[in-house]
Protein backbone atom coordinates (compact mmCIF):
# COMPACT_ATOMS: atom_id res chain seq x y z
CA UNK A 1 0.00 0.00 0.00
CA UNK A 2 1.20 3.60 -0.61
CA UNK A 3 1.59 6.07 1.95
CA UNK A 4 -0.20 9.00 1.51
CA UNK A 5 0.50 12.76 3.47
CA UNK A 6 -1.87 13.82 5.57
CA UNK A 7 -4.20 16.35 4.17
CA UNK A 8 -3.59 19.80 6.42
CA UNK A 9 -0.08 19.66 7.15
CA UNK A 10 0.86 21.78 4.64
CA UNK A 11 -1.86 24.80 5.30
CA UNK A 12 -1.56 24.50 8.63
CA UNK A 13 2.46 25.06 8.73
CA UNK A 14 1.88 28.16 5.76
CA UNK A 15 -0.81 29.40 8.91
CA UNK A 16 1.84 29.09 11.67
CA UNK A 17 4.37 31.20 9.54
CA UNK A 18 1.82 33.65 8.65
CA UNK A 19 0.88 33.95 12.06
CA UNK A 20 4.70 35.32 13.38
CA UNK A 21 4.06 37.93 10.47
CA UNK A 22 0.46 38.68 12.06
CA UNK A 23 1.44 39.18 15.47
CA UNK A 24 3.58 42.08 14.27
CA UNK A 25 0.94 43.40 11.88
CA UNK A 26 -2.24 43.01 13.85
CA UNK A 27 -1.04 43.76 17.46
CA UNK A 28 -1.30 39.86 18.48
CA UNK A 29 -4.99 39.16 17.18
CA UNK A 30 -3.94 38.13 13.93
CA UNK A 31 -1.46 35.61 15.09
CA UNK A 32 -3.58 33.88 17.68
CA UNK A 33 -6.15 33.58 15.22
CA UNK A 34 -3.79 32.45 12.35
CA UNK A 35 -1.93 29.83 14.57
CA UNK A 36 -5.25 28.92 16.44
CA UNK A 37 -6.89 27.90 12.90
CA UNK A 38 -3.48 25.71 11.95
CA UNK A 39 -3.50 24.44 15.39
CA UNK A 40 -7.06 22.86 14.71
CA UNK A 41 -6.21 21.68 11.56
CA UNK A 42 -3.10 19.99 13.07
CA UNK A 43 -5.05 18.19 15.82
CA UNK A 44 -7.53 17.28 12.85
CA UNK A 45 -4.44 15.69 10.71
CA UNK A 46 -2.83 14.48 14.01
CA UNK A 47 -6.69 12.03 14.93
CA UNK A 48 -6.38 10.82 11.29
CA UNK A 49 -2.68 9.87 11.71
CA UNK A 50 -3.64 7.66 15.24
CA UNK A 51 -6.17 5.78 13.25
CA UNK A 52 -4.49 4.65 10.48
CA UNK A 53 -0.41 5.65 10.74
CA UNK A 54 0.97 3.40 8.70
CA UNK A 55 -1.10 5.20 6.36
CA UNK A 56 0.38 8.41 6.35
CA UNK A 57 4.49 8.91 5.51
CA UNK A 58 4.54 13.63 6.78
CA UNK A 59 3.81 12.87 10.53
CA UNK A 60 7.74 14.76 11.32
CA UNK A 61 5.99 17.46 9.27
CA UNK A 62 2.64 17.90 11.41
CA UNK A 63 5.08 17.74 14.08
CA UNK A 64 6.96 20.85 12.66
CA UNK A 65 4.07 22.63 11.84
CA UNK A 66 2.47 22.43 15.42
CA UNK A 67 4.97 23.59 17.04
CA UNK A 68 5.51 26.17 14.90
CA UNK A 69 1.53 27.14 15.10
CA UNK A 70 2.11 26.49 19.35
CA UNK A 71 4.68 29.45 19.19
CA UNK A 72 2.97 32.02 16.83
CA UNK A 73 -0.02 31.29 19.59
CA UNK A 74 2.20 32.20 22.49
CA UNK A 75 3.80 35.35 20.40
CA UNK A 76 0.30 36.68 19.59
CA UNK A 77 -0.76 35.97 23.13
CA UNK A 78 2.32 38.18 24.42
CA UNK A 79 2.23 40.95 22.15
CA UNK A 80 -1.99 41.02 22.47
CA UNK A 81 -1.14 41.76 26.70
CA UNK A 82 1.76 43.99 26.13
CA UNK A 83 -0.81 46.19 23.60
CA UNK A 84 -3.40 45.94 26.14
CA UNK A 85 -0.78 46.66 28.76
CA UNK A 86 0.43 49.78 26.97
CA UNK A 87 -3.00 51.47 26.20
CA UNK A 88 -3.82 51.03 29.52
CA UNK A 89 -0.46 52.50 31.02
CA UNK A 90 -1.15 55.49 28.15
CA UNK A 91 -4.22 56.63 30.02
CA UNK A 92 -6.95 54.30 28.48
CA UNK A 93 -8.03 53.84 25.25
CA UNK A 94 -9.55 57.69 24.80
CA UNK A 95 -5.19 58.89 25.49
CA UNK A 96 -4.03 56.20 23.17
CA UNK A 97 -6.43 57.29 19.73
CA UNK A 98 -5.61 61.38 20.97
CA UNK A 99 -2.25 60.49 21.03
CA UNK A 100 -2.68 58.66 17.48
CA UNK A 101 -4.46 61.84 16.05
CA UNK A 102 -1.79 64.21 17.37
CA UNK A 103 1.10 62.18 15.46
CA UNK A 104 -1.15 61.86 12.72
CA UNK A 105 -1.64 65.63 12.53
CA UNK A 106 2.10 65.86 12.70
CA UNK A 107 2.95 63.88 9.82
CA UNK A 108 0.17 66.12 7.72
CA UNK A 109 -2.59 63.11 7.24
């Protein structure tokens, strides 16, 4: 019999890579929802591999790609509370968009 490779693995390691580049974009959210969606699809590919693993020939790969997608969900986790953390330590989040609209102002927009 052939072995196949499991379905996901793929997507979900693309997701966990994205996700590092989310975290930076999207102030955390991005990441923990990029790496949360690979991490489902992971534990998705990683039930299929227990039923049949002879099956399957990438399971070194899932492995790669989940912990990949486990640290883009810590990263966006982190930088969500430091974000939080720092609007909060600006004066709330009425300080945080006057500040945005004075260096906004500044730059001419």
């Amino acid at each position: 019999m052939e072995q196949q490779k499991l379905p996901n693995v793929t997507t979900g390691l693309i997701l966990g890579i994205v996700s590092f580049v989310c975290c930076c974009v999207s102030s955390g959210i991005g990441g923990i929802l990029m790496s949360g969606i690979a991490f489902f699809l992971l534990r998705k590919d990683e039930r299929t591999y227990a039923s049949n693993p002879e099956l399957y020939s990438n399971y070194s790969q899932l492995k790669t790609a989940k912990i990949i997608a486990i640290i883009g969900l810590v990263v966006g986790a982190i930088t969500l509370i430091w974000t939080i953390y720092s609007i909060q330590k600006m004066g709330g989040i009425d300080a945080y968009m006057e500040q945005v609209k004075q260096i906004m102002e500044q730059y001419g927009e």
